[in-house]
N, C-alpha and C. Protein backbone atom coordinates (compact mmCIF):
# COMPACT_ATOMS: atom_id res chain seq x y z
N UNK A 1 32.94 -3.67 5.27
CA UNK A 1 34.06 -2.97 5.91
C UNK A 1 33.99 -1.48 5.58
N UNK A 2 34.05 -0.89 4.29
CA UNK A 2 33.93 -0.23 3.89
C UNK A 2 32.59 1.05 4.22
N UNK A 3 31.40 0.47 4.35
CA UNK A 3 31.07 0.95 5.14
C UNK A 3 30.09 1.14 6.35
N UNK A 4 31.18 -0.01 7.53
CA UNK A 4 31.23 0.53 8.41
C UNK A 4 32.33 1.94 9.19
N UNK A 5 33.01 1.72 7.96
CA UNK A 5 33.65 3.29 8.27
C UNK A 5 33.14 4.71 7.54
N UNK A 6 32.31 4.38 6.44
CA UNK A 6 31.66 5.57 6.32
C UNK A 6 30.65 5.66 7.90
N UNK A 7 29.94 4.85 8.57
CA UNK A 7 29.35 5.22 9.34
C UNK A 7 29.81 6.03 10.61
N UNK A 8 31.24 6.13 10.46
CA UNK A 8 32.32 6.02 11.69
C UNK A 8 32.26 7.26 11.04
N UNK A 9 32.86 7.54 10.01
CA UNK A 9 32.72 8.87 9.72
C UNK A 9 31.63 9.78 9.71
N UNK A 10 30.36 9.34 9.52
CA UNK A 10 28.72 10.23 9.59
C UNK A 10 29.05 10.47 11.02
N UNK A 11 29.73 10.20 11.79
CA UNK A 11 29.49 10.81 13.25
C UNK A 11 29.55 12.21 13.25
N UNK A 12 30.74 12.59 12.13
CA UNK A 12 31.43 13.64 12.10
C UNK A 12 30.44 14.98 10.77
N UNK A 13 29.42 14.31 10.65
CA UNK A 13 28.48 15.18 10.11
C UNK A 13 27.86 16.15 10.64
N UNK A 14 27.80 17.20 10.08
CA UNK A 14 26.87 18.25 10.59
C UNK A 14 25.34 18.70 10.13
N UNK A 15 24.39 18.34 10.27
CA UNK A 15 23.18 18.18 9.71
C UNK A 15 22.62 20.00 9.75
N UNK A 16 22.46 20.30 8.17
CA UNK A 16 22.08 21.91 8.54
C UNK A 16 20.90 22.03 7.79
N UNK A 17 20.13 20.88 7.14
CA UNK A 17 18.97 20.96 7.00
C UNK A 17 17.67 21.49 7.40
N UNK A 18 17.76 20.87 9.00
CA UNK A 18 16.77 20.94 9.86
C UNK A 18 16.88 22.67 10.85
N UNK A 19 17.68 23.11 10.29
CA UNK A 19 18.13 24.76 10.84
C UNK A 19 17.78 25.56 10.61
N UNK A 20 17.62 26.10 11.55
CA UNK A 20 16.59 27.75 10.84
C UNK A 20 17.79 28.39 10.57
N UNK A 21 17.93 29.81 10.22
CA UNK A 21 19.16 30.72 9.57
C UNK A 21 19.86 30.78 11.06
N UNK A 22 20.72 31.75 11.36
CA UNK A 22 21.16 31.73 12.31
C UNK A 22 22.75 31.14 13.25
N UNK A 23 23.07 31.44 14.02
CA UNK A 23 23.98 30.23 14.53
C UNK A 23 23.81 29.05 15.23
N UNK A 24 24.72 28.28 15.46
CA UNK A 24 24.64 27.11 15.85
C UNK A 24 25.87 26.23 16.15
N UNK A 25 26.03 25.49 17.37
CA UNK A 25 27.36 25.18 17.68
C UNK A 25 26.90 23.11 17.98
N UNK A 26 28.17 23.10 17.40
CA UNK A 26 28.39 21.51 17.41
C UNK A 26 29.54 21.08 18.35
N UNK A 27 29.59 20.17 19.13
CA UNK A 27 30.81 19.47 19.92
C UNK A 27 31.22 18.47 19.53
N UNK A 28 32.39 18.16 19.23
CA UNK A 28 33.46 16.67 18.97
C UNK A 28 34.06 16.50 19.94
N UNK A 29 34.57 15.08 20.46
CA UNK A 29 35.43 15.30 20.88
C UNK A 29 35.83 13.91 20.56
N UNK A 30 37.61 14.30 20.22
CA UNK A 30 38.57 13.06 19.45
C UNK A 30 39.53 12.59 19.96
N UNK A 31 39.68 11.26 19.87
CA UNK A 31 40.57 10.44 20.31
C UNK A 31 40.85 10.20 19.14
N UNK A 32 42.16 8.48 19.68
CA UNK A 32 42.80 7.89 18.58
C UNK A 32 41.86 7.38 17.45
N UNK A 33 40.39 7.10 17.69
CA UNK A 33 39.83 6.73 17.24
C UNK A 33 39.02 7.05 15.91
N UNK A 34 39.41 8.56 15.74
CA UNK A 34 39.22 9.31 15.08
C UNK A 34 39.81 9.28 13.98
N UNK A 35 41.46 9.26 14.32
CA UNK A 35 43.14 8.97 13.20
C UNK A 35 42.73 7.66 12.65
N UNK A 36 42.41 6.69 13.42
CA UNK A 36 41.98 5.72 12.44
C UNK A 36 41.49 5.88 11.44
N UNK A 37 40.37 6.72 11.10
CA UNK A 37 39.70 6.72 10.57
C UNK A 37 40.48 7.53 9.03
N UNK A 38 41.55 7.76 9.27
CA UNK A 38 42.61 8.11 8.06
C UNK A 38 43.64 7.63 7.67
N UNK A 39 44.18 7.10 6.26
CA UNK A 39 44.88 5.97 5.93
C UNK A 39 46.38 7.17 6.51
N UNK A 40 46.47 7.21 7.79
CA UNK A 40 48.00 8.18 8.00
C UNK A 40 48.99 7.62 7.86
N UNK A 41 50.26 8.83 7.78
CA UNK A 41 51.60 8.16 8.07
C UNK A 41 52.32 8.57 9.23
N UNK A 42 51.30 9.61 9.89
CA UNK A 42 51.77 10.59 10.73
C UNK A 42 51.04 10.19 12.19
N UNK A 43 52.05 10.16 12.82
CA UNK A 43 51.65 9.40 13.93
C UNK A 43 50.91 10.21 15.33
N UNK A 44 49.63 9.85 15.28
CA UNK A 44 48.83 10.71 16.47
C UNK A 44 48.80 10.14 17.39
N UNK A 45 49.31 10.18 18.82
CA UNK A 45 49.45 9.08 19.32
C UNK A 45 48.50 9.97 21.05
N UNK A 46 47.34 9.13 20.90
CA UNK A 46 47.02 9.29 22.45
C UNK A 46 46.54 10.93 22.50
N UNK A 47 45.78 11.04 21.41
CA UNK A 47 45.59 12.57 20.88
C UNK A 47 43.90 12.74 21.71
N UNK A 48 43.94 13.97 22.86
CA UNK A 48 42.70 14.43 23.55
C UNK A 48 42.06 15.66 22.72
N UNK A 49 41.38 15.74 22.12
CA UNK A 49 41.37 17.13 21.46
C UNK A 49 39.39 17.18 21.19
N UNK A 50 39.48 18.77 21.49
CA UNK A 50 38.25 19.07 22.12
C UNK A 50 38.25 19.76 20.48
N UNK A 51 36.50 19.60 19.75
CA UNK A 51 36.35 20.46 18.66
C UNK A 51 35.02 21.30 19.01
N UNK A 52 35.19 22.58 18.39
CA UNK A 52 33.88 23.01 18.56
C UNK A 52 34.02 23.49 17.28
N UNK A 53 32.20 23.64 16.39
CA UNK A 53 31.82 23.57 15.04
C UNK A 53 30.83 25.08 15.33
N UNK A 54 31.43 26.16 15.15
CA UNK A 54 30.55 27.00 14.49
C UNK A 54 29.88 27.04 13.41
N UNK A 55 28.94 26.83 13.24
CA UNK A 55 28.08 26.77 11.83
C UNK A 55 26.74 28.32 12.07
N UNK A 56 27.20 29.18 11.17
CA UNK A 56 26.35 29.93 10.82
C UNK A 56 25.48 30.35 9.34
N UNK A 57 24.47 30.03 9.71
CA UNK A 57 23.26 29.44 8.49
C UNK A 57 23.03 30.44 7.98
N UNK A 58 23.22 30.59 6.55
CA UNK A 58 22.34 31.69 5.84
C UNK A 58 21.93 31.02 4.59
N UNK A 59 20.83 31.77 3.85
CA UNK A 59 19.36 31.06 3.26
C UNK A 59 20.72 30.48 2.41
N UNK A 60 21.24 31.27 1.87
CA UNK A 60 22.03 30.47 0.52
C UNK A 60 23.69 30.00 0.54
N UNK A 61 23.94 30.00 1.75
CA UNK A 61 25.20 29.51 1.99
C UNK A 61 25.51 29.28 3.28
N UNK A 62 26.24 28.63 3.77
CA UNK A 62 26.88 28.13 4.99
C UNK A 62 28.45 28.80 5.80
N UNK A 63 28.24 29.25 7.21
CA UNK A 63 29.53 29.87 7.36
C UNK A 63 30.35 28.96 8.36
N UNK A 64 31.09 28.22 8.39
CA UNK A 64 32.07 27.52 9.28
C UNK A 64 33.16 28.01 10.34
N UNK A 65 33.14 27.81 11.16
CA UNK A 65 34.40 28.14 12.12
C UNK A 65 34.79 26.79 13.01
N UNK A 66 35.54 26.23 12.61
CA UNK A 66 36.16 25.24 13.46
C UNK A 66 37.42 25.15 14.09
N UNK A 67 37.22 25.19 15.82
CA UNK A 67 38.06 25.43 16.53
C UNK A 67 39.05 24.28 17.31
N UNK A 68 39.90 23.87 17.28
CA UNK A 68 40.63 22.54 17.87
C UNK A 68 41.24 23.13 19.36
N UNK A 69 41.41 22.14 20.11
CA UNK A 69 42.11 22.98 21.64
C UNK A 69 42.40 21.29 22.45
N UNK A 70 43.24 20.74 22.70
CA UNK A 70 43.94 19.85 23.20
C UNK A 70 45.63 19.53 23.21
N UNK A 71 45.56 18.21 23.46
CA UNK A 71 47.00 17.70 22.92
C UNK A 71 47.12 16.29 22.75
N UNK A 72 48.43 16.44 21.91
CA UNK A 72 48.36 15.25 21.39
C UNK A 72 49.87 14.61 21.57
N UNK A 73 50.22 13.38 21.77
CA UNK A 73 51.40 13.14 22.44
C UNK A 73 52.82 12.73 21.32
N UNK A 74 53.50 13.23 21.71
CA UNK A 74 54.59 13.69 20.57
C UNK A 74 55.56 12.70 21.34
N UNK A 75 56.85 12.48 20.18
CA UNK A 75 57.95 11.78 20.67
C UNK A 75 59.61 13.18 20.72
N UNK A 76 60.15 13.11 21.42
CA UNK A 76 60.48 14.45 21.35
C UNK A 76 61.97 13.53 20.29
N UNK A 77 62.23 14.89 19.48
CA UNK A 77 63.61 14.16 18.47
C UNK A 77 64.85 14.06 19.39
N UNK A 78 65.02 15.22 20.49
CA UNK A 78 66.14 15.18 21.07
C UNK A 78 66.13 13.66 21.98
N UNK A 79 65.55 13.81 23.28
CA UNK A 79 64.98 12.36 24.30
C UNK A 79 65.03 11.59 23.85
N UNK A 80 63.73 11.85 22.81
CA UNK A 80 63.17 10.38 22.74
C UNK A 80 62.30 10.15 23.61
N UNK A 81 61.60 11.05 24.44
CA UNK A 81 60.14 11.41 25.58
C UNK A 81 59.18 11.53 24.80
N UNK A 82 58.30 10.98 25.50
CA UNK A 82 56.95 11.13 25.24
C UNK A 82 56.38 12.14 25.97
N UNK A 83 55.98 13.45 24.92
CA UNK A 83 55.18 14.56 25.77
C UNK A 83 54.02 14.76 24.90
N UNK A 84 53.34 15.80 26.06
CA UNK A 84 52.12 16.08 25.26
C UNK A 84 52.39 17.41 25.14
N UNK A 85 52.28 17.67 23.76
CA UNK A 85 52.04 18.43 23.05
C UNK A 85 50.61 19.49 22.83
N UNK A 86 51.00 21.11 23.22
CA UNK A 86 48.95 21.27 23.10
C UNK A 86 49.01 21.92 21.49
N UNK A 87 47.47 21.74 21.02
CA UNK A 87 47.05 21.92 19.61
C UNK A 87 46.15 23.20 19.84
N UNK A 88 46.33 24.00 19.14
CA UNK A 88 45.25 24.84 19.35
C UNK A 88 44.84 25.70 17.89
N UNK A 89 43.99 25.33 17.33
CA UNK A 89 43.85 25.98 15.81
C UNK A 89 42.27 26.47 15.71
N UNK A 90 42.53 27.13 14.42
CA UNK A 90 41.07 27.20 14.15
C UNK A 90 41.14 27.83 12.70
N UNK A 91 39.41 27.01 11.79
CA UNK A 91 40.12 27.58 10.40
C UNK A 91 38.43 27.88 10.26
N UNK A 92 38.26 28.74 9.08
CA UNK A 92 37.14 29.35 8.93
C UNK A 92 36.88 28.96 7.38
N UNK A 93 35.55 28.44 7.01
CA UNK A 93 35.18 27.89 5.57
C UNK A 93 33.39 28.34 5.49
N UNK A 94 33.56 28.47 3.87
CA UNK A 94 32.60 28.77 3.34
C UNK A 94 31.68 27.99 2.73
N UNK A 95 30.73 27.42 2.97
CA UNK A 95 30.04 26.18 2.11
C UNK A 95 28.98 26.52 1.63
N UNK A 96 29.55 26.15 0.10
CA UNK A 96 28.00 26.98 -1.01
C UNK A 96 27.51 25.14 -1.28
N UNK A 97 26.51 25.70 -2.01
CA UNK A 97 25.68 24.83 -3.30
C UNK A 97 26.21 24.80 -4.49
N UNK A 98 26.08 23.77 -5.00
CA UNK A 98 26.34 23.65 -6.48
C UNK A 98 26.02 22.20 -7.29
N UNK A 99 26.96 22.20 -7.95
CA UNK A 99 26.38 20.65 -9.17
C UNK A 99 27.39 19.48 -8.44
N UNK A 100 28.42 19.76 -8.02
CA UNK A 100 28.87 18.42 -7.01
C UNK A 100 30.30 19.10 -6.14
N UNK A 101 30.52 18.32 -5.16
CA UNK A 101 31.25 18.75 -4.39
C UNK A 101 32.90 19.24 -4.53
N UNK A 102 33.45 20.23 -4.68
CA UNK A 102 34.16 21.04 -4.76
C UNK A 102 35.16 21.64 -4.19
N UNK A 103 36.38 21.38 -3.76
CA UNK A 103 37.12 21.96 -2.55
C UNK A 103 38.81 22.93 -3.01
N UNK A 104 38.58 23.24 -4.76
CA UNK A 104 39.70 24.01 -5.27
C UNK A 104 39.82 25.06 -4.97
N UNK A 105 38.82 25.32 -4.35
CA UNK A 105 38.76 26.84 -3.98
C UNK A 105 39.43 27.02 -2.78
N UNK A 106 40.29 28.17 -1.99
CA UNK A 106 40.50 27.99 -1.12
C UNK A 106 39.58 28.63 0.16
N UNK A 107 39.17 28.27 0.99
CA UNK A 107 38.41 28.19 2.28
C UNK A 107 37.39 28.75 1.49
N UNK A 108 36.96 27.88 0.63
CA UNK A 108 35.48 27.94 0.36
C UNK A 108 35.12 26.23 -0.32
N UNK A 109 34.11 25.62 -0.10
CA UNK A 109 33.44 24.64 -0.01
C UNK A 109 32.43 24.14 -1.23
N UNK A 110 32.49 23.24 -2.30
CA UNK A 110 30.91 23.45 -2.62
C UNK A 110 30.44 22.11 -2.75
N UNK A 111 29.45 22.47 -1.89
CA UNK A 111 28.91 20.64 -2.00
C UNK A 111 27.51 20.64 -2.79
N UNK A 112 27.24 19.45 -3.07
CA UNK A 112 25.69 19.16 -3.48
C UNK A 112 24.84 19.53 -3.00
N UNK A 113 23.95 20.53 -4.43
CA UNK A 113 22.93 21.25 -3.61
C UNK A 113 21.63 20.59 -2.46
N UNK A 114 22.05 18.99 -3.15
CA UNK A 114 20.67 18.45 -2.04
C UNK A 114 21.13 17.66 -1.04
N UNK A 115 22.67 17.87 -0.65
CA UNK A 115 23.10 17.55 0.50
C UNK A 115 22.28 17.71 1.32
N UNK A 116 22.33 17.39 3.24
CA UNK A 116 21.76 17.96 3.89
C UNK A 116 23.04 17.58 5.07
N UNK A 117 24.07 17.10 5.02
CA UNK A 117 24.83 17.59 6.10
C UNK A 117 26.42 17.90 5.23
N UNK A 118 26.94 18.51 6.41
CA UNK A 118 28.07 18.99 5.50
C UNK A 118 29.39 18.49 7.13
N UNK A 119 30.12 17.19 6.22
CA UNK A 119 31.21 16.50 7.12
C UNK A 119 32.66 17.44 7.52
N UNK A 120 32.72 17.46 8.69
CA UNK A 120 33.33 18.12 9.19
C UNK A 120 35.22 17.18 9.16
N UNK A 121 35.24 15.63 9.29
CA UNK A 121 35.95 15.23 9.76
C UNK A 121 37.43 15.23 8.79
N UNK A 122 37.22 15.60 7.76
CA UNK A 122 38.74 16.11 6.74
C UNK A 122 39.11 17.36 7.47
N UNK A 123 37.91 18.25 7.76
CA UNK A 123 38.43 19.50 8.34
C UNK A 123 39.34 19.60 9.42
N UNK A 124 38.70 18.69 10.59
CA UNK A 124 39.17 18.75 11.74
C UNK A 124 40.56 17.82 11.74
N UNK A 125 40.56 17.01 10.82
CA UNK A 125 42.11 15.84 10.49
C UNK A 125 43.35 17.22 10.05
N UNK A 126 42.84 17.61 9.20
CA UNK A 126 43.50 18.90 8.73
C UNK A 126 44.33 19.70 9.85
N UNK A 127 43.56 20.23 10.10
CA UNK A 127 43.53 21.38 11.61
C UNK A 127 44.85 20.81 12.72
N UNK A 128 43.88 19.70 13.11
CA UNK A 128 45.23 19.14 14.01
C UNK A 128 46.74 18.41 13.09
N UNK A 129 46.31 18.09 11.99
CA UNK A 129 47.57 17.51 11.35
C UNK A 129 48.55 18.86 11.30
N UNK A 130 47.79 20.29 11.18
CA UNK A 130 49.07 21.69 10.64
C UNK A 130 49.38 21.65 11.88
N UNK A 131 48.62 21.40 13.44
CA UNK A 131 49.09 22.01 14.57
C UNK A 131 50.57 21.15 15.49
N UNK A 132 50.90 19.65 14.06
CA UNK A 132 51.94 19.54 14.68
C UNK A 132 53.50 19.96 14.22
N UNK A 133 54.36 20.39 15.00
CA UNK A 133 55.23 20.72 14.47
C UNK A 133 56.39 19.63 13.71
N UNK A 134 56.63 20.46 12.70
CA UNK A 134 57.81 19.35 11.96
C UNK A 134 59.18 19.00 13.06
N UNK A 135 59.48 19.81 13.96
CA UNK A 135 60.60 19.46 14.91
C UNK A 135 59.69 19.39 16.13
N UNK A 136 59.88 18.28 16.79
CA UNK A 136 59.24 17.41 17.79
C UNK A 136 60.11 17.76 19.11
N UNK A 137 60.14 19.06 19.70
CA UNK A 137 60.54 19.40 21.03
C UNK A 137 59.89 18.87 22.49
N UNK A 138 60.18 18.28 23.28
CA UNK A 138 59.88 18.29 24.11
C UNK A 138 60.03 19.51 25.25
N UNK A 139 59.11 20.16 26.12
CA UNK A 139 59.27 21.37 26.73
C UNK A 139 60.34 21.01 27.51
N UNK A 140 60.63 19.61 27.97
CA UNK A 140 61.87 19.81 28.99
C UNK A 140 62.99 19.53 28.49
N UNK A 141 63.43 19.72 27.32
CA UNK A 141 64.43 20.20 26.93
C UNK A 141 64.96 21.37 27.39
N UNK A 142 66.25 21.45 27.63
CA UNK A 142 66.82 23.14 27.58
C UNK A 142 67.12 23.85 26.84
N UNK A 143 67.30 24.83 26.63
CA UNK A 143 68.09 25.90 25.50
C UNK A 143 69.24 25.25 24.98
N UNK A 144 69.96 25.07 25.96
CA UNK A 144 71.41 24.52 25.73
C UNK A 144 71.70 23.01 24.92
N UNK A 145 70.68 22.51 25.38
CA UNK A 145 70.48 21.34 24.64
C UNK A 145 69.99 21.10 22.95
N UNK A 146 69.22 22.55 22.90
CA UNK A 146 68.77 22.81 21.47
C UNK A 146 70.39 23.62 20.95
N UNK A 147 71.02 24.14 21.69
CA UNK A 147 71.97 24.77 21.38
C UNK A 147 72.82 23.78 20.52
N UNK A 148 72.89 22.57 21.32
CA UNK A 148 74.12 21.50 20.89
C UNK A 148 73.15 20.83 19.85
N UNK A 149 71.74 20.58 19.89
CA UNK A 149 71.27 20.16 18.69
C UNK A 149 71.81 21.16 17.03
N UNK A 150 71.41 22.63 17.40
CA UNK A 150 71.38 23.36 16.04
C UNK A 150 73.02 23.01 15.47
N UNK A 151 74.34 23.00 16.38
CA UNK A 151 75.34 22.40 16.11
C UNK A 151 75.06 21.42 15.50
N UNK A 152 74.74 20.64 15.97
CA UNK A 152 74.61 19.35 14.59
C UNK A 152 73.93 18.75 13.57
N UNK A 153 72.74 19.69 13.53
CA UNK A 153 72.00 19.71 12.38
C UNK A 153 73.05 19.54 10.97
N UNK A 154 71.96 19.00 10.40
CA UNK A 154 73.12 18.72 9.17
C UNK A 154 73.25 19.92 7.82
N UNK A 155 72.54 21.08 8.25
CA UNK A 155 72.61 22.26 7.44
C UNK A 155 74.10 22.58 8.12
N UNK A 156 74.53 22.52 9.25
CA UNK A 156 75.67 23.42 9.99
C UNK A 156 76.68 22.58 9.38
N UNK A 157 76.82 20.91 9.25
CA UNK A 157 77.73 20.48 9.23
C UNK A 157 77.99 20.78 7.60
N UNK A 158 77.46 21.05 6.72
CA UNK A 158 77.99 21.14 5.29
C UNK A 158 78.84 22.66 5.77
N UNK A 159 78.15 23.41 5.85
CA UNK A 159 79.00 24.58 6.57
C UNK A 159 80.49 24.47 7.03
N UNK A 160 80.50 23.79 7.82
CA UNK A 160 82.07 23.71 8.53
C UNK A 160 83.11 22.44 7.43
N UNK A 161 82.35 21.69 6.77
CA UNK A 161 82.99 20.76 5.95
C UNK A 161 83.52 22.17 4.76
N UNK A 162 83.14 22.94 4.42
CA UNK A 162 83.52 24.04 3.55
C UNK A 162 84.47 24.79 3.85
N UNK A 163 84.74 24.72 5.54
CA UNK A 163 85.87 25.98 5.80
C UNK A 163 86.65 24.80 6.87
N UNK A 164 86.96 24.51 6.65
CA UNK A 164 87.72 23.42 7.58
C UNK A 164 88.85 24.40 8.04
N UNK A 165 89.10 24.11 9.45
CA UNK A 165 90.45 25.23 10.08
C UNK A 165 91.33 24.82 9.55
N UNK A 166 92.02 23.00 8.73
CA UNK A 166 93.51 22.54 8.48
C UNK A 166 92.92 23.46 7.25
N UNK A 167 91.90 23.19 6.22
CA UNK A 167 92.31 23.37 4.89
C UNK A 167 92.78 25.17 4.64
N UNK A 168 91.65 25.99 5.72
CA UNK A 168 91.88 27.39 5.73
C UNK A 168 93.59 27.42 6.26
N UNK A 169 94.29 27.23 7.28
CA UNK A 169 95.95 27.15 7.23
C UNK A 169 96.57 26.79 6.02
N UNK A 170 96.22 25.68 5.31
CA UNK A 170 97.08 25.12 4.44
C UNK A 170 96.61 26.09 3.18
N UNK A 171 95.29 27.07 3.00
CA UNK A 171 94.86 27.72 2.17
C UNK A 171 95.98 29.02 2.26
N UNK A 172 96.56 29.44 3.72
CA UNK A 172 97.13 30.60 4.07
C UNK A 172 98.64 30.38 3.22
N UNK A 173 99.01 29.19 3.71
CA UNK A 173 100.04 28.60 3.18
C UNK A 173 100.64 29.39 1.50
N UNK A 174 99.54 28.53 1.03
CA UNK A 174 99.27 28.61 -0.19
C UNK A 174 99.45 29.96 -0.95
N UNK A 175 98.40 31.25 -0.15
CA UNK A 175 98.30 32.45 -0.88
C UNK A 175 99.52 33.00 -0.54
N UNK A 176 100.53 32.85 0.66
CA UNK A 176 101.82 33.88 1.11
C UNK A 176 102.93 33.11 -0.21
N UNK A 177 102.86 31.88 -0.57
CA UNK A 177 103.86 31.61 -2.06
C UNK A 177 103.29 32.40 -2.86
């Protein structure tokens, strides 16, 4: 079981062995089939998303640009619709050599020096996981409708539980004794 999903994942390898210095572009392209491939909690549902893998080779290090551009289908909080949502990101990483693989650094990389491909598919899970938003709008929502949402958010309602119009009267009350 185990691995036949590493193999599911080698799809998502980038082989820079066989490369002369230079650039070089890779194509993904991801479905649901992909999210599987991550123990999520976050629901990708019916996700089209196009990747392209800049990889630019130099003798002693590796330069990354990975670009995401699709969508992915959202449940909207207000509805309750199913829309699609577009993703569009892109993050840029550095991949050195070293004694074993390494990722504290930020947007820099270090894998085993006798690697010979360097896996793209945490990257690209990443990428589209920031491009969804924590509030789930659907575009055909209206203004007005977000209007009556921000009303009832529950930041507003502690707000008005604090100034209540009886308690502010009965407060007026109070200060004219």
């Amino acid at each position: 079981m185990h691995t036949h999903f590493m193999d599911k994942l080698r799809n998502y390898d980038v082989s820079f062995s066989g490369l002369k210095t230079g650039k070089h572009q890779f194509k993904f392209e991801i479905d649901k089939t992909f999210f599987q491939l991550f123990d999520t909690e976050q629901e990708f549902t019916n996700p089209k998303i196009s990747v392209d893998v800049f990889l630019e080779k130099h003798t002693t290090f590796l330069e990354f640009v990975i670009k995401i551009n699709g969508t992915v289908q959202l449940v909207c909080d207000i509805t309750n619709e199913d829309f699609d949502h577009p993703v569009e990101n892109e993050i840029k990483v550095l991949v050195k050599f070293g004694e074993e693989y390494d990722d504290s650094e930020e947007d820099v990389i270090t894998i085993p020096a006798n690697d010979h491909a360097f896996n793209v598919a945490q990257l690209i899970y990443e990428i589209v996981a920031l491009s969804i938003p924590m509030k789930k709008v659907s575009p055909n929502v209206s203004d007005e409708d977000l209007e009556i949402l921000e009303k009832f958010s529950p930041k507003e309602v502690e707000e008005e539980e604090k100034s209540d119009p009886r308690w502010d009267a009965l407060k007026k009350l109070k200060d004219k004794n």
